[in-house]
Protein backbone atom coordinates (compact mmCIF):
# COMPACT_ATOMS: atom_id res chain seq x y z
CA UNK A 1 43.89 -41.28 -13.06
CA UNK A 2 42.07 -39.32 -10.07
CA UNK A 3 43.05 -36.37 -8.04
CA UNK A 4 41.96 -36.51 -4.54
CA UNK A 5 42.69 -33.87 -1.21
CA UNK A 6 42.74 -34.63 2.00
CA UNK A 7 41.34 -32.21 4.95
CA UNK A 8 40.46 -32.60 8.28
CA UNK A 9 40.37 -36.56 8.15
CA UNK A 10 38.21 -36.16 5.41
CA UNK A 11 39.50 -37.58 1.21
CA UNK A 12 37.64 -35.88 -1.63
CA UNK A 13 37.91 -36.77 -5.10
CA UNK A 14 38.08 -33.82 -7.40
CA UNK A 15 36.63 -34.42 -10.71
CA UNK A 16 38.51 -31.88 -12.82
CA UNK A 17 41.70 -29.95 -12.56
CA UNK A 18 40.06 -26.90 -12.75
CA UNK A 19 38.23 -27.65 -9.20
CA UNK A 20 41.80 -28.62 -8.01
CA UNK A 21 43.35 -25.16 -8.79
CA UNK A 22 40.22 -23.67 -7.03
CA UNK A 23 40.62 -26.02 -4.14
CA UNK A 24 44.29 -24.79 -3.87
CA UNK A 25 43.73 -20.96 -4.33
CA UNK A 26 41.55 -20.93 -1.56
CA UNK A 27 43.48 -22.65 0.86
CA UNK A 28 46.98 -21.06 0.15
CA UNK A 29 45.64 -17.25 0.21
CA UNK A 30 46.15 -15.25 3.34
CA UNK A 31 43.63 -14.64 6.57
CA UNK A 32 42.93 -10.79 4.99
CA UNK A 33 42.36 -12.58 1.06
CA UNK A 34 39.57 -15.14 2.54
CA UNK A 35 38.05 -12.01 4.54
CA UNK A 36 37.44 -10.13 1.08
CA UNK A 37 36.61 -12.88 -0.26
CA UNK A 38 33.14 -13.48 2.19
CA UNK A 39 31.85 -10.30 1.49
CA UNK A 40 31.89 -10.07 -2.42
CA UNK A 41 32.70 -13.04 -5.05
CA UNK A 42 31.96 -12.72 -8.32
CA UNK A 43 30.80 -16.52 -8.68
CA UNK A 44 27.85 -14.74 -6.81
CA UNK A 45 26.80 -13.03 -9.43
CA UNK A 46 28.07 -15.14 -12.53
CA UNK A 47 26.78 -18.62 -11.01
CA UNK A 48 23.42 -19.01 -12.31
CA UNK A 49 22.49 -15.96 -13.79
CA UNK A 50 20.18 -16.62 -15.56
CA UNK A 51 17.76 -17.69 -12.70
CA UNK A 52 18.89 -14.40 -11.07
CA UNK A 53 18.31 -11.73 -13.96
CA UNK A 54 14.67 -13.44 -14.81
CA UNK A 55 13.67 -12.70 -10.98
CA UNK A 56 15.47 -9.36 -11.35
CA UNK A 57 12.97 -9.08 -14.50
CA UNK A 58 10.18 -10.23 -12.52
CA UNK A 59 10.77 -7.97 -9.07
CA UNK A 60 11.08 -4.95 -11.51
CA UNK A 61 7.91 -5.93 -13.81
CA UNK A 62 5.76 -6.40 -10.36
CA UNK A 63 6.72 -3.13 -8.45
CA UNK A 64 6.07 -1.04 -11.79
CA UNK A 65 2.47 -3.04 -12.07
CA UNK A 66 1.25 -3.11 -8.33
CA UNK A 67 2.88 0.07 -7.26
CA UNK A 68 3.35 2.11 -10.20
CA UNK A 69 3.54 6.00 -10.38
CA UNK A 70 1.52 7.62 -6.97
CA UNK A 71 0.54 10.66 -8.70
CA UNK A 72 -2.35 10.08 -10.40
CA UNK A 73 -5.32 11.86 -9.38
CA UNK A 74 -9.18 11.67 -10.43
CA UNK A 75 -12.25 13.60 -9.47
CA UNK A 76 -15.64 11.82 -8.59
CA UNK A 77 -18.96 13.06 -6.80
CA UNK A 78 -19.47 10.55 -3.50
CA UNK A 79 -22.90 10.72 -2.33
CA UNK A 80 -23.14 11.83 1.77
CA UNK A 81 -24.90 10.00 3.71
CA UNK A 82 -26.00 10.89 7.35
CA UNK A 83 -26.19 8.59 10.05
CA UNK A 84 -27.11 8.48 13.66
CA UNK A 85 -29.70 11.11 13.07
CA UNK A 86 -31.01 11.91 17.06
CA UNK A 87 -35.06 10.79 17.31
CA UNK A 88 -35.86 14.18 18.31
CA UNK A 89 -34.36 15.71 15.86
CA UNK A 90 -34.97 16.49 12.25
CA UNK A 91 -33.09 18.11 9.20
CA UNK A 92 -34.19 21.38 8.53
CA UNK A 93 -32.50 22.99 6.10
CA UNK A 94 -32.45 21.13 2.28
CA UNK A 95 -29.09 18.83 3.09
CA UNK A 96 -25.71 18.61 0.61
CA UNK A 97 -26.70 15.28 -1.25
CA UNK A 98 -22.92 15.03 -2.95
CA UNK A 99 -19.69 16.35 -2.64
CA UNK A 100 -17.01 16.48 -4.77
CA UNK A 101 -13.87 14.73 -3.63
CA UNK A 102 -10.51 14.52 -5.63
CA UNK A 103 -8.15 11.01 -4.54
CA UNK A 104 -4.45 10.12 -5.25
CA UNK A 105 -2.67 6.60 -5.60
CA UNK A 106 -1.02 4.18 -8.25
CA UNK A 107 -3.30 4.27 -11.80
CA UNK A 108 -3.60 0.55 -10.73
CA UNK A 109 -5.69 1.07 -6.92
CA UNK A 110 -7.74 4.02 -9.26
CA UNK A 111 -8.78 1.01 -11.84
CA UNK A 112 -9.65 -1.09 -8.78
CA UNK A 113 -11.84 1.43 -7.15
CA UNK A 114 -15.68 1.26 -7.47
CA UNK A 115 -17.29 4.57 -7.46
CA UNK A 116 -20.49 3.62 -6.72
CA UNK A 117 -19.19 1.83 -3.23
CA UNK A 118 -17.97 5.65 -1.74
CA UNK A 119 -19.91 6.96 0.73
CA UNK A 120 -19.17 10.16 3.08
CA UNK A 121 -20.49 9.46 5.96
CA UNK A 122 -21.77 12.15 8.48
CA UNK A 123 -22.60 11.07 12.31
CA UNK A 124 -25.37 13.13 13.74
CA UNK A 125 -25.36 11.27 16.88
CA UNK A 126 -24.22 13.77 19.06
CA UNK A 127 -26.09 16.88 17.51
CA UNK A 128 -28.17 19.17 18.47
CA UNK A 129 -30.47 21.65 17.71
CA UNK A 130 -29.12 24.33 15.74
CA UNK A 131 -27.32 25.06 12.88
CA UNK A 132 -24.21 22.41 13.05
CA UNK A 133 -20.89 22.29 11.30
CA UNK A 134 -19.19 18.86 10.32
CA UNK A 135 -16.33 19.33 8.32
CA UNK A 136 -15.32 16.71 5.59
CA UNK A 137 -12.15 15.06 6.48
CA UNK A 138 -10.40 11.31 4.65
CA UNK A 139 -12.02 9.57 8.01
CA UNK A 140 -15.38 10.09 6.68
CA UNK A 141 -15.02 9.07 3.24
CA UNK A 142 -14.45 5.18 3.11
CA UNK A 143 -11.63 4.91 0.85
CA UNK A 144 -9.41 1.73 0.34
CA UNK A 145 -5.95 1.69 1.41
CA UNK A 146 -3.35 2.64 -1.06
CA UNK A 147 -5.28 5.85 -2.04
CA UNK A 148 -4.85 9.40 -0.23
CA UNK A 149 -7.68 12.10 -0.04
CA UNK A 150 -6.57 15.26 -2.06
CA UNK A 151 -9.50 17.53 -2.39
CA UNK A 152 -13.07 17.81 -1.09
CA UNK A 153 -15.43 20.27 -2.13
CA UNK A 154 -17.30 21.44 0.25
CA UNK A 155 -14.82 21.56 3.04
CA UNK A 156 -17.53 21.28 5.71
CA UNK A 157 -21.21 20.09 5.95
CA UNK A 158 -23.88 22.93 7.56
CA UNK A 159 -27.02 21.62 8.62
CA UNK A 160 -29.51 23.23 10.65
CA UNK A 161 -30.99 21.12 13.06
CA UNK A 162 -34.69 21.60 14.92
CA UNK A 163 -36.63 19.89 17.08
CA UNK A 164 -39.65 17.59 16.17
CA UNK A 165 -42.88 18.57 17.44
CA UNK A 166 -43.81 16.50 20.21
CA UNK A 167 -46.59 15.32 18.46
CA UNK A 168 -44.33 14.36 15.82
CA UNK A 169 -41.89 12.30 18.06
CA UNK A 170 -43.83 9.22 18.39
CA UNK A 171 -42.82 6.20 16.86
């Protein structure tokens, strides 16, 4: 009442006819039939599917949720703050307290970012006395990866720079 094969030394029992037409098909078509065969079956596709369209589901639902559409855009004002200021040196002029700075990424990074933890950050330490130009580039504004500096307002940073009295220099 059992159908078994014999291959390379080896007996198998096949438990329905169905498997022994399949076992036959493949072994009686030609070299070029098993080549097409390797690259494309349909069994790949119709064996478990439904394991295989719920990760489909799932692959689709995550890159719409972490990556999303990369054209949004918002506006904020980041407070500058200067750093490295030289000892002998002082701030003349009243300094730019904000600029204006527009960023692009997903609508998801935007939700994630907290405002209040920009910062554009201007190095004075090699300045010198003088009015000085520092212009405003993504480097100097610490924003998280994922989002892409559109727009600052104002392009540059002028200060005018003097010297301390050298009374005032000391500690």
């Amino acid at each position: 009442g059992t159908v078994a094969v014999a291959e390379s030394g080896t007996l198998e029992v096949l438990p329905a006819p169905a498997v022994l037409r399949a076992w036959l098909t493949d072994r009686l078509r030609t070299p070029s039939e098993h080549r097409r065969k390797r690259w494309f079956s349909t069994e790949l596709v119709t064996h478990d599917w439904q394991p295989k369209v719920v990760s489909l589901a799932l692959v689709v639902f995550l890159w719409f949720v972490l990556v999303g559409r990369q054209d949004t855009e918002i506006g904020l004002s980041v407070p500058v703050v200067y750093t490295n200021v030289p000892s002998a040196l002082t701030i003349q002029e009243q300094k730019i307290q904000e600029v204006y700075v527009r960023v692009r990424g997903s609508q998801e990074m935007l939700n994630f970012l907290d405002p209040s933890r920009l910062r554009v950050m201007i190095d004075l330490r090699d300045a010198k006395a003088g009015l000085q130009r520092y212009p405003i580039t993504a480097k100097d504004i610490n924003l998280p990866l994922g989002l892409q500096l559109v727009l600052v307002e104002p392009e540059e940073i002028r200060l005018r720079l003097r010297e301390l009295a050298p009374e005032s220099k000391g500690g």
